[in-house]
N, C-alpha and C. Protein backbone atom coordinates (compact mmCIF):
# COMPACT_ATOMS: atom_id res chain seq x y z
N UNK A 1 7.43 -5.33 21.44
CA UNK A 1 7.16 -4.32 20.42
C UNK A 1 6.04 -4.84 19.53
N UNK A 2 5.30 -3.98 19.36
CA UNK A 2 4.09 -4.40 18.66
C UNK A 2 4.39 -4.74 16.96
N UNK A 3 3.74 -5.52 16.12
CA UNK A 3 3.89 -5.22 14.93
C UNK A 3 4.14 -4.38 14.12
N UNK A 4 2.90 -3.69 14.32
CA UNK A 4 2.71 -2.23 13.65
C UNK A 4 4.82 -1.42 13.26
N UNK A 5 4.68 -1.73 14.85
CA UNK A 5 6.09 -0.93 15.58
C UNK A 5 7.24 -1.24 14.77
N UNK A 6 7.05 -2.44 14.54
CA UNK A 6 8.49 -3.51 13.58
C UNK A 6 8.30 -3.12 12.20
N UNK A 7 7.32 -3.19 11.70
CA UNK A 7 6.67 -2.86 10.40
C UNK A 7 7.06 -1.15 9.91
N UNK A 8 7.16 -0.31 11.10
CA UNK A 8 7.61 1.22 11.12
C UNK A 8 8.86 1.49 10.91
N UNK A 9 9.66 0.51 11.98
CA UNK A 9 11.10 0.80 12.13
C UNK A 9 11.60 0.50 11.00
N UNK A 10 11.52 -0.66 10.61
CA UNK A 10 12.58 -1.49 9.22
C UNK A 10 11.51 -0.54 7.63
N UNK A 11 10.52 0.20 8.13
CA UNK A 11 10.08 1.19 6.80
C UNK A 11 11.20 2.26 6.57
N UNK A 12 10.85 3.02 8.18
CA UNK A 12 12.30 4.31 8.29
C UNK A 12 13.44 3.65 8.06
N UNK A 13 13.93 2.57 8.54
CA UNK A 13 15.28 2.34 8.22
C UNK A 13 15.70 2.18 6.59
N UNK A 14 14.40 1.34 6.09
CA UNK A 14 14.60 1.72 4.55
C UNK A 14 14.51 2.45 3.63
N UNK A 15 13.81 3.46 3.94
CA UNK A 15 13.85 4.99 3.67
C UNK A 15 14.69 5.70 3.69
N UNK A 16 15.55 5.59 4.61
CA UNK A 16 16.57 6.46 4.91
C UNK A 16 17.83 5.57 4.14
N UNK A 17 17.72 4.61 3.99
CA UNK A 17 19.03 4.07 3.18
C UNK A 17 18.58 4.63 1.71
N UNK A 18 16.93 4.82 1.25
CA UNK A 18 16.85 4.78 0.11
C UNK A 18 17.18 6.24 -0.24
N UNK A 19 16.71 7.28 0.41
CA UNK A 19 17.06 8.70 0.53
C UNK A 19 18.70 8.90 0.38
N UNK A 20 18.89 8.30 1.07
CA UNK A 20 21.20 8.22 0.83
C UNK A 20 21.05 7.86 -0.74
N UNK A 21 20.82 6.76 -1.31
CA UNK A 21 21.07 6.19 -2.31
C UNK A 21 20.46 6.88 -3.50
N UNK A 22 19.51 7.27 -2.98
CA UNK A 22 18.57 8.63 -4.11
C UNK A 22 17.10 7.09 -4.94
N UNK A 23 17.05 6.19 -4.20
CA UNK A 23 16.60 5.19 -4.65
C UNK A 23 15.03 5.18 -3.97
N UNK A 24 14.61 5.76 -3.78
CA UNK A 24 13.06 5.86 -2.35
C UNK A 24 12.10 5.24 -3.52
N UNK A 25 11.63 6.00 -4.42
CA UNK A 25 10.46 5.11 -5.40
C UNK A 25 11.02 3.88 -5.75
N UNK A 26 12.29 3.40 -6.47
CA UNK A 26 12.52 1.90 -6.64
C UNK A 26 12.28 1.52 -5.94
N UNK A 27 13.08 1.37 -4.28
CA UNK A 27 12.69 0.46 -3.32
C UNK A 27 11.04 0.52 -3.00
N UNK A 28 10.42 1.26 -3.11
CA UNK A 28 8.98 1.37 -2.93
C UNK A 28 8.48 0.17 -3.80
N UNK A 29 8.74 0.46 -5.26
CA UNK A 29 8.15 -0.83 -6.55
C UNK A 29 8.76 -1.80 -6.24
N UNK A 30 9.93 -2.06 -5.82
CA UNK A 30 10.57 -3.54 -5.48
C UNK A 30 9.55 -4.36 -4.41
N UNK A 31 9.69 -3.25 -3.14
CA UNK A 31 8.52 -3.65 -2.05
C UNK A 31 7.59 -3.98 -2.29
N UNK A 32 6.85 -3.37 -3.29
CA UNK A 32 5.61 -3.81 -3.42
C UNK A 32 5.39 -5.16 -4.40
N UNK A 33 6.32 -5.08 -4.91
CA UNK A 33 6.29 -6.18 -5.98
C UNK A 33 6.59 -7.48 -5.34
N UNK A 34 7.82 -7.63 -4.60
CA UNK A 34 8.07 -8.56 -3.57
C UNK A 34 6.96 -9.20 -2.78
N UNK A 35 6.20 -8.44 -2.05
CA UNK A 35 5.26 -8.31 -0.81
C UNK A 35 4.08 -9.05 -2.02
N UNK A 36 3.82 -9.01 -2.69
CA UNK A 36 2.57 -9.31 -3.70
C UNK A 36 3.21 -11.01 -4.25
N UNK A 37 4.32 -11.65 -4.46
CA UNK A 37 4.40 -12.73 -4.65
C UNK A 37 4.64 -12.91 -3.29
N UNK A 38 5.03 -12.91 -2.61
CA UNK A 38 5.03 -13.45 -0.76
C UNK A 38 3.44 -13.58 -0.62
N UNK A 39 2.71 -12.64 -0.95
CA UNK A 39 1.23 -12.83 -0.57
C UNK A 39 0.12 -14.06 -1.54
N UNK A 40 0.77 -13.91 -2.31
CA UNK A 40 -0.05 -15.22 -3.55
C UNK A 40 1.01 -16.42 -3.74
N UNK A 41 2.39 -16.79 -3.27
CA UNK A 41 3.00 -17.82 -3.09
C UNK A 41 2.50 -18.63 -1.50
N UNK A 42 2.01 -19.60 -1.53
CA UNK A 42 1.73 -19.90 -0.27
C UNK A 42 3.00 -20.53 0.58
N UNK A 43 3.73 -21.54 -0.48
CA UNK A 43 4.59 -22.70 0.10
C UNK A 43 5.48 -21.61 0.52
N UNK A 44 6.24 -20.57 -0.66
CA UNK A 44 7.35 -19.92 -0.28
C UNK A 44 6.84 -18.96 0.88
N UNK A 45 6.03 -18.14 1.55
CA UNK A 45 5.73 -17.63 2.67
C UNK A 45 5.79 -18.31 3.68
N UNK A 46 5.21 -19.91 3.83
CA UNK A 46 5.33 -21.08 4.93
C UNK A 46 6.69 -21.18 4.86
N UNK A 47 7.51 -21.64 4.02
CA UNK A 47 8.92 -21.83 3.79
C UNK A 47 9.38 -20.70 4.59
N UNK A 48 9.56 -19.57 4.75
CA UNK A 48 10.32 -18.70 5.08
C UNK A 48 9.80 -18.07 6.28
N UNK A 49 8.24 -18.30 7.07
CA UNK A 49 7.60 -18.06 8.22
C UNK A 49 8.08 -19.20 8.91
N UNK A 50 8.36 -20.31 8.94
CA UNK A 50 8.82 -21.64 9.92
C UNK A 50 10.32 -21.29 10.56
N UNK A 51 9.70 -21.36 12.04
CA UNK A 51 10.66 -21.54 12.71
C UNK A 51 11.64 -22.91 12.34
N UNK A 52 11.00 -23.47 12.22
CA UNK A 52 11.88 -24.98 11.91
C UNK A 52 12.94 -25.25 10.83
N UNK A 53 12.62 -24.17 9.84
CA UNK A 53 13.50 -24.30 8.27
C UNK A 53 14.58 -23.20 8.76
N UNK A 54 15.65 -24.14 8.48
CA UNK A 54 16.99 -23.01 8.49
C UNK A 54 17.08 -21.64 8.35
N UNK A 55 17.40 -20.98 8.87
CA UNK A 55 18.07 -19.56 8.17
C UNK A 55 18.44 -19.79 7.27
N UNK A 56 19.74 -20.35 6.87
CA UNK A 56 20.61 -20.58 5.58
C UNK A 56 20.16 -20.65 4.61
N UNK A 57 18.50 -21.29 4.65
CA UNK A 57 18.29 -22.01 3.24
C UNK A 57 17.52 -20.97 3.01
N UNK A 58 16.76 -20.02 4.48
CA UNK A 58 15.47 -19.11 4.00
C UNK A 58 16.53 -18.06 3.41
N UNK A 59 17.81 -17.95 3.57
CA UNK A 59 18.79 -16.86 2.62
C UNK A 59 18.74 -17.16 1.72
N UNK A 60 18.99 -18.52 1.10
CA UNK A 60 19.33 -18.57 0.29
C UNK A 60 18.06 -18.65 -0.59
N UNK A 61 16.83 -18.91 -0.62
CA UNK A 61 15.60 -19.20 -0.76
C UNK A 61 15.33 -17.21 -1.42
N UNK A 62 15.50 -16.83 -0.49
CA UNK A 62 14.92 -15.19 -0.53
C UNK A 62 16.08 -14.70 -1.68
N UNK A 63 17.36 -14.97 -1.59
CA UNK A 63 18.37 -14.53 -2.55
C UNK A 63 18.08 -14.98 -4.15
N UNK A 64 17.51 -15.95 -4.23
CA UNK A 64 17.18 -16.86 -5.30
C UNK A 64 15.86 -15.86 -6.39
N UNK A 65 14.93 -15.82 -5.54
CA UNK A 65 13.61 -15.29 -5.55
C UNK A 65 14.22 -13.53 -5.89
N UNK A 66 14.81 -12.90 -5.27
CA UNK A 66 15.21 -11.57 -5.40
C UNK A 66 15.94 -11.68 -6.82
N UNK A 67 17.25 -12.49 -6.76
CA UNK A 67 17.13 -12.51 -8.28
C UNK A 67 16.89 -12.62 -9.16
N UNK A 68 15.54 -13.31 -9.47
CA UNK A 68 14.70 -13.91 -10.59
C UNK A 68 13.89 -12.64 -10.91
N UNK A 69 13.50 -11.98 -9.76
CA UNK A 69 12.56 -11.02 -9.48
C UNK A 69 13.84 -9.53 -10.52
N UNK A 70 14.56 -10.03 -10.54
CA UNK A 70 15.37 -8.85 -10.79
C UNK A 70 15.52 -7.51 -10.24
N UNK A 71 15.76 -7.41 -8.35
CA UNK A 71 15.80 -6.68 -7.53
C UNK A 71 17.25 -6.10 -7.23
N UNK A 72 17.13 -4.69 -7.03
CA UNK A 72 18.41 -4.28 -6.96
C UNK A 72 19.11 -4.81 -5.51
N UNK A 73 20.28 -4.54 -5.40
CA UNK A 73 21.59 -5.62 -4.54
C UNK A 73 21.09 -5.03 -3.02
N UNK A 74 20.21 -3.64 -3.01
CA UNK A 74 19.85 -2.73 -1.69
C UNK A 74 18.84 -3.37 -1.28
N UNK A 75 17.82 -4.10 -2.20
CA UNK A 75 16.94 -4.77 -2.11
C UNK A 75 17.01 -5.90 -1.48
N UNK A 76 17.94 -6.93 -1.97
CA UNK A 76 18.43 -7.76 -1.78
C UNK A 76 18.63 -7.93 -0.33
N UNK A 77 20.03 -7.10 0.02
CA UNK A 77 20.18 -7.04 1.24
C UNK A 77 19.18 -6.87 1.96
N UNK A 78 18.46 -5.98 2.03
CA UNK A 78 16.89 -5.59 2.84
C UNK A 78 16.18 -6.71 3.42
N UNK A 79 16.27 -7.79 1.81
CA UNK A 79 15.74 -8.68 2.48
C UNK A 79 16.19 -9.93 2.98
N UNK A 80 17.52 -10.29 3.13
CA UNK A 80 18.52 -10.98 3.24
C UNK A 80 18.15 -10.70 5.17
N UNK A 81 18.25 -8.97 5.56
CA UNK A 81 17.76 -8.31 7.08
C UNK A 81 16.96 -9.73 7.48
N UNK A 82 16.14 -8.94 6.63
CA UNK A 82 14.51 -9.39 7.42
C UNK A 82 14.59 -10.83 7.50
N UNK A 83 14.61 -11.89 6.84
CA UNK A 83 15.31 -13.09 6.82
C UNK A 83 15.76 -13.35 8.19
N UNK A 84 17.21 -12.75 8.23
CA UNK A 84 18.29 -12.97 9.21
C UNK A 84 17.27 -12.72 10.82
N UNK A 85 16.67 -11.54 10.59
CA UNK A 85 16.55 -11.11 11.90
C UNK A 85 14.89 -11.68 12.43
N UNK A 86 14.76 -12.60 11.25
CA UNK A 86 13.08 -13.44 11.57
C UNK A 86 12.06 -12.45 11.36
N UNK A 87 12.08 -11.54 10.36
CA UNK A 87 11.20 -10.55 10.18
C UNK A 87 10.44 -10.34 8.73
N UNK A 88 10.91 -11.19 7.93
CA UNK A 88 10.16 -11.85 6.95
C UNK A 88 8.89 -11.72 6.72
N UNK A 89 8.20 -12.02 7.67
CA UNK A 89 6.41 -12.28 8.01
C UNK A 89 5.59 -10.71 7.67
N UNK A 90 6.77 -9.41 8.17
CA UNK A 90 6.57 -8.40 8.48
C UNK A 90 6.30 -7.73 7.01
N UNK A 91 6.75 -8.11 5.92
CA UNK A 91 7.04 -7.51 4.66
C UNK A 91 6.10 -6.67 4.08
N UNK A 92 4.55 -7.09 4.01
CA UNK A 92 3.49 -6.47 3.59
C UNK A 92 3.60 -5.48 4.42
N UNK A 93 3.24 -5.37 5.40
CA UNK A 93 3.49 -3.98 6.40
C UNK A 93 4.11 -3.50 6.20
N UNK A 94 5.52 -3.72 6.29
CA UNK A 94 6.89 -2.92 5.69
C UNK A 94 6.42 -2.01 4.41
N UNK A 95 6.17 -2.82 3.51
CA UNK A 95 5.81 -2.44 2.20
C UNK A 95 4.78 -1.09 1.91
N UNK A 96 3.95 -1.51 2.84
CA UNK A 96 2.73 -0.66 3.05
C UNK A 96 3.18 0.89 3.65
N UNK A 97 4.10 0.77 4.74
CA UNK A 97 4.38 1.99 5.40
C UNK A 97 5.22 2.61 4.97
N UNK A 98 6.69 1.56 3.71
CA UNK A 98 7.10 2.24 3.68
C UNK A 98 6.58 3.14 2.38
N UNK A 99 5.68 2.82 1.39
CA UNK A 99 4.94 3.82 0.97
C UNK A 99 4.23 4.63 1.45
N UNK A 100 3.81 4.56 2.20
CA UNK A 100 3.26 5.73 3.19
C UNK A 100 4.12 6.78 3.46
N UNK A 101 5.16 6.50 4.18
CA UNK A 101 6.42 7.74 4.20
C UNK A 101 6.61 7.81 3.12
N UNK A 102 7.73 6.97 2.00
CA UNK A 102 7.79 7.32 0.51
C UNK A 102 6.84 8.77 0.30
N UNK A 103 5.30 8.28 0.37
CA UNK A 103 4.57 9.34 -0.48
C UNK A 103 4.66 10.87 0.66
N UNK A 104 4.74 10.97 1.81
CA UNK A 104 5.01 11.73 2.78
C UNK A 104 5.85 12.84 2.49
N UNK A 105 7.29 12.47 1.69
CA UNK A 105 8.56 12.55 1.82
C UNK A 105 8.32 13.54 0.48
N UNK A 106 7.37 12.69 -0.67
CA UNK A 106 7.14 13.42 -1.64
C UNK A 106 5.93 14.30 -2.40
N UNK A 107 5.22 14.47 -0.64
CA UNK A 107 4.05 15.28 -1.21
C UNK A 107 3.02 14.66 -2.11
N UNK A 108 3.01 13.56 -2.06
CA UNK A 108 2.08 12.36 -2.13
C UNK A 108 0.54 11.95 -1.79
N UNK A 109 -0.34 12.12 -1.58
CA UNK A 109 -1.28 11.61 -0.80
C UNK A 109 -2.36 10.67 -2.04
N UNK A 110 -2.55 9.81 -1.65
CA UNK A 110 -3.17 8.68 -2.11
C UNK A 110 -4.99 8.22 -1.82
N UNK A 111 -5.58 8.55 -2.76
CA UNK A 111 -7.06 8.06 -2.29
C UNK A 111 -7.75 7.17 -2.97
N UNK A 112 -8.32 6.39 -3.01
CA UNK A 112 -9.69 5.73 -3.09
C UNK A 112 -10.71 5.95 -3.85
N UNK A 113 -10.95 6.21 -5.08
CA UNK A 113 -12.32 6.65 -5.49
C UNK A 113 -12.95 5.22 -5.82
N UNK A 114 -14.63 5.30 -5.57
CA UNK A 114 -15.37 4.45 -6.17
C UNK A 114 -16.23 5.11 -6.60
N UNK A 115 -16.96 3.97 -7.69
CA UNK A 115 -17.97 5.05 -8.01
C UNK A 115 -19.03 3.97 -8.75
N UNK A 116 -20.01 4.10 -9.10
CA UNK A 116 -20.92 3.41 -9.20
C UNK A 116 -20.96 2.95 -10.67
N UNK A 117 -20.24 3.96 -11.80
CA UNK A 117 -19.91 3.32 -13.13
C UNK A 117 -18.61 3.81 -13.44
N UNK A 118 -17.95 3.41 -14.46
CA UNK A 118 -16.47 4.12 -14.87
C UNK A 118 -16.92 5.44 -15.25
N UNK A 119 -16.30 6.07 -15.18
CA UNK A 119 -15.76 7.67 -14.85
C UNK A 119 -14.87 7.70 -16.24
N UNK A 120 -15.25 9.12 -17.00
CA UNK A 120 -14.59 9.59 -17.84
C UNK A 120 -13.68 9.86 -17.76
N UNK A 121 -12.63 10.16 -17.89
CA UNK A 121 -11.06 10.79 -17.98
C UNK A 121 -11.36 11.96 -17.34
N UNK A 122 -12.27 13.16 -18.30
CA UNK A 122 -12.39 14.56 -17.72
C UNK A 122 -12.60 14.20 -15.94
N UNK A 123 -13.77 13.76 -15.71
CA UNK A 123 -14.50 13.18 -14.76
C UNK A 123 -13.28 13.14 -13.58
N UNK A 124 -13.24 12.34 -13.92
CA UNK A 124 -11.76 11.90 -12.47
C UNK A 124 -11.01 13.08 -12.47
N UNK A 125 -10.01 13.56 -13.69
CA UNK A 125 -9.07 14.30 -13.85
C UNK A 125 -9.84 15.25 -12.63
N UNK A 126 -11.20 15.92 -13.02
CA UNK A 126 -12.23 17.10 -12.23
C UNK A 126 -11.72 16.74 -10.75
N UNK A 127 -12.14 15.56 -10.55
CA UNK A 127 -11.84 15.27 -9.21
C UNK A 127 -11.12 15.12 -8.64
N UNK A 128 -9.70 14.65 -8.91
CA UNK A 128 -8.11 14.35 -8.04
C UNK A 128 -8.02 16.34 -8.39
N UNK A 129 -8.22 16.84 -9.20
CA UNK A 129 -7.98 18.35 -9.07
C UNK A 129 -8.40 18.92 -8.12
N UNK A 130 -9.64 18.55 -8.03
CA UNK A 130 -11.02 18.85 -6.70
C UNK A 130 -9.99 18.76 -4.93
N UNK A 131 -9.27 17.03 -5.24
CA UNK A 131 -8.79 16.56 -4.29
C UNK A 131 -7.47 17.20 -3.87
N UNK A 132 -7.04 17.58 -4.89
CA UNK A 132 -5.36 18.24 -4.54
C UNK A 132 -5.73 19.79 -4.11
N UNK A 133 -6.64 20.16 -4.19
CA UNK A 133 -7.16 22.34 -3.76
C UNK A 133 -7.06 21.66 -2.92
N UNK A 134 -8.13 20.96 -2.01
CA UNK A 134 -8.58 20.89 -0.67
C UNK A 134 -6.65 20.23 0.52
N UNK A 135 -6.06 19.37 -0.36
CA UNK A 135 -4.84 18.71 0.80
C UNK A 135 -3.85 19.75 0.46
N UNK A 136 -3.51 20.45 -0.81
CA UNK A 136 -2.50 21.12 -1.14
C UNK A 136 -1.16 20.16 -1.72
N UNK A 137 -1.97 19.22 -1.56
CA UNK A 137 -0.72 18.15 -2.25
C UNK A 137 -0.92 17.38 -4.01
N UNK A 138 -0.17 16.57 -4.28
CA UNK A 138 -0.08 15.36 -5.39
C UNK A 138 -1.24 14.35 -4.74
N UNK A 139 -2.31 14.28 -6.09
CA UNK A 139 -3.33 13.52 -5.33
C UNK A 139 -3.43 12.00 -6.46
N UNK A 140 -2.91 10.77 -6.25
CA UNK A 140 -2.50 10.07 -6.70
C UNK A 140 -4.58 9.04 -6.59
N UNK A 141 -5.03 8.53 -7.60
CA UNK A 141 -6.13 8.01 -7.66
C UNK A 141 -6.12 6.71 -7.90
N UNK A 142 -6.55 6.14 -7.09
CA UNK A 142 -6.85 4.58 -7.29
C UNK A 142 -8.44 4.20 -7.61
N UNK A 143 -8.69 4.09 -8.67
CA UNK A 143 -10.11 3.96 -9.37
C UNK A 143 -10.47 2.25 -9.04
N UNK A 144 -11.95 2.28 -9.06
CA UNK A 144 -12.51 1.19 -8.74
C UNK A 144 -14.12 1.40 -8.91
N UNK A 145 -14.68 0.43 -9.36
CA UNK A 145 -16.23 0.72 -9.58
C UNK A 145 -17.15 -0.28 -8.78
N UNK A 146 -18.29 0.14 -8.02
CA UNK A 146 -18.66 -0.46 -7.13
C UNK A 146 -20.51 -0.31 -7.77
N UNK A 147 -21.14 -0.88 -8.43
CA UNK A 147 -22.49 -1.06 -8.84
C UNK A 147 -23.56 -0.29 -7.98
N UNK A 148 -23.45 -0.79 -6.33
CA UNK A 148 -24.29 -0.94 -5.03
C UNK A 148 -24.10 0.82 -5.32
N UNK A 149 -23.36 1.22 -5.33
CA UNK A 149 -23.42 2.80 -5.13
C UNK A 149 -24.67 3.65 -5.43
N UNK A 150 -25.03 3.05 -6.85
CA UNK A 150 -26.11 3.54 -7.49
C UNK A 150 -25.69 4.13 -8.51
N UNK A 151 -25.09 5.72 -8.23
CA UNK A 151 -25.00 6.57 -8.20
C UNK A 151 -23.77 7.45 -7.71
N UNK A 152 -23.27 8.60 -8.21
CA UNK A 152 -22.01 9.37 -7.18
C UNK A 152 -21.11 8.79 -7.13
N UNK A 153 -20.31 9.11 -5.95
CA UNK A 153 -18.19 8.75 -6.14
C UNK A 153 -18.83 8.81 -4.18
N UNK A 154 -17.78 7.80 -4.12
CA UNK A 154 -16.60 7.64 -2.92
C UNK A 154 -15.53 7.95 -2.81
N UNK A 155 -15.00 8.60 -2.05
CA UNK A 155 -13.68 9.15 -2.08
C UNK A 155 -12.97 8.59 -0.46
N UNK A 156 -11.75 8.26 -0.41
CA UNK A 156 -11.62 7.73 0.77
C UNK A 156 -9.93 8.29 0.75
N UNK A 157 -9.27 9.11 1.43
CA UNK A 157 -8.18 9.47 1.38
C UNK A 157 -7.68 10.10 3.01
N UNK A 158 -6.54 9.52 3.24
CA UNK A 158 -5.95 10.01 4.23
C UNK A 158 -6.69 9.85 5.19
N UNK A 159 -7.49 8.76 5.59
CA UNK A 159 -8.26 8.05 6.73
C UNK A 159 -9.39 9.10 6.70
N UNK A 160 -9.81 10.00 5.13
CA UNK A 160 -11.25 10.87 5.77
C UNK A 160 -11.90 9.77 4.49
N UNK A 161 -13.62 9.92 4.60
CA UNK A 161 -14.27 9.13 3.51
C UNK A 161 -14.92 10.71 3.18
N UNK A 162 -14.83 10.86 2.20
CA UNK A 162 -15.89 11.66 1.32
C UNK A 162 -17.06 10.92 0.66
N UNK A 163 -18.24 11.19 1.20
CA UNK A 163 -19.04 10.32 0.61
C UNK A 163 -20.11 11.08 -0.27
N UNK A 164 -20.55 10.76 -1.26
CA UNK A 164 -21.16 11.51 -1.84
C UNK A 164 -22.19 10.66 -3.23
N UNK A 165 -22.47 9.23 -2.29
CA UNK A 165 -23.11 8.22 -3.74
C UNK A 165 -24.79 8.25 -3.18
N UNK A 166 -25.72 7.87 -4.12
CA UNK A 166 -27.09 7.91 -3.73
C UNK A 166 -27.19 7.10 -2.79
N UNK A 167 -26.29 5.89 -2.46
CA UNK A 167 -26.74 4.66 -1.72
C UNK A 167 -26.76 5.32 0.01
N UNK A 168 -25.95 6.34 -0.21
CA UNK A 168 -25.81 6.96 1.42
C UNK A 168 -26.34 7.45 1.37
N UNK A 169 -27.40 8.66 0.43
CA UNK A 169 -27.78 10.15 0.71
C UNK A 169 -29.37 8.88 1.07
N UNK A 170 -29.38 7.97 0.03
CA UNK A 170 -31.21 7.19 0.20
C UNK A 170 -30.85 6.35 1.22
N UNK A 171 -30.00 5.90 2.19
CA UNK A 171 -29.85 5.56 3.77
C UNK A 171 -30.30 6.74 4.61
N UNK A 172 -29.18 7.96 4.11
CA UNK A 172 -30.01 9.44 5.29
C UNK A 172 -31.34 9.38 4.92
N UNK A 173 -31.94 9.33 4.46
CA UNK A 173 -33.46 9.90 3.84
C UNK A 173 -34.22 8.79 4.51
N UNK A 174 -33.73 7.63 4.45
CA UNK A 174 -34.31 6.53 5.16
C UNK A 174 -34.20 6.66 6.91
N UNK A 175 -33.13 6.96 7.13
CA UNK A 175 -33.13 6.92 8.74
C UNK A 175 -33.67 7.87 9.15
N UNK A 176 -33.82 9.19 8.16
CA UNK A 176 -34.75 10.77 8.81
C UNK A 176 -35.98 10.38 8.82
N UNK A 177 -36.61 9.85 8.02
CA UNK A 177 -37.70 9.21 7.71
C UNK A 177 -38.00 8.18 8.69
N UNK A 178 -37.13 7.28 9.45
CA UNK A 178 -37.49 6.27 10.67
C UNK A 178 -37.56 6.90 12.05
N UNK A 179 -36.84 8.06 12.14
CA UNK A 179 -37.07 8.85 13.36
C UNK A 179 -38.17 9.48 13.36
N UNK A 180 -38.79 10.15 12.63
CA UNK A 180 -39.65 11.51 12.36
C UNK A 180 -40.96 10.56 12.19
């Protein structure tokens, strides 16, 4: 089974416990919060990726960490699973997809803007409005400013890119200009 595949299953499976429990956004912020010290702890990720280090201790290791973290007991268990069943490694992925369904479930869709300077309030607001006519959904914005642009917004949502900064339109103008 491929990654991806493992990373899918133990998302749905936690989805669907979180949907019973009425818990789908917590476990989402737990996930992500989890998955983000696993990713900037180095020792504790080696610790708990080694075949060689006990189960027992990577339980007890992950139980330790969940409680400090102050994660609910669903949480806990979740990851107590992944632990047990050597799937640990998988977590960012997990994390990742299972926000992906999460936002699925709730009419969600998530994009990308860049843009070449910060963006006014009106500005953006214009645009996730812009963005929610066109999907028919909740258009959730992740802002970011990128200099090279020039000029204009990037928009990157739901695997389409909306592009719309000078740095691309003065690339077209350049490559019409190298053919012609």
């Amino acid at each position: 089974m491929s990654n991806s595949a493992i990373a899918i299953r133990y998302a749905k499976a936690l989805l669907t416990i979180g949907k019973e429990q009425g818990q789908v956004e917590p476990y989402a912020e737990e996930l992500s919060s989890i998955a983000a010290v696993m990713s900037k702890e180095d020792m504790l990720r080696l610790l708990l990726d080694s075949p060689t280090f006990p189960v027992e201790k990577k339980s007890a290791i992950i139980a330790d960490v969940a409680t400090a973290m102050k994660l609910s007991v669903g949480m806990k268990t979740f990851l107590g699973l992944l632990v047990e069943k050597g799937r640990i490694a998988y977590l960012a992925h997990i994390s990742e997809n299972y926000r992906s369904l999460a936002d699925g479930l709730s009419g969600i869709v998530r994009a990308k803007l860049t843009s070449a300077h910060a963006l006014e309030a009106t500005t953006t607001e214009a645009i996730r409005s812009g963005l929610e006519k066109q999907t028919g959904k909740q258009v959730v914005l992740n802002l970011s400013v990128d200099p090279e642009l020039i000029g204009g917004v990037k928009a990157e949502m739901g695997g389409k890119l909306f592009d719309g900064s000078v740095k691309t339109q003065l690339k077209q103008i350049a490559d019409t200009l190298a053919k012609g």
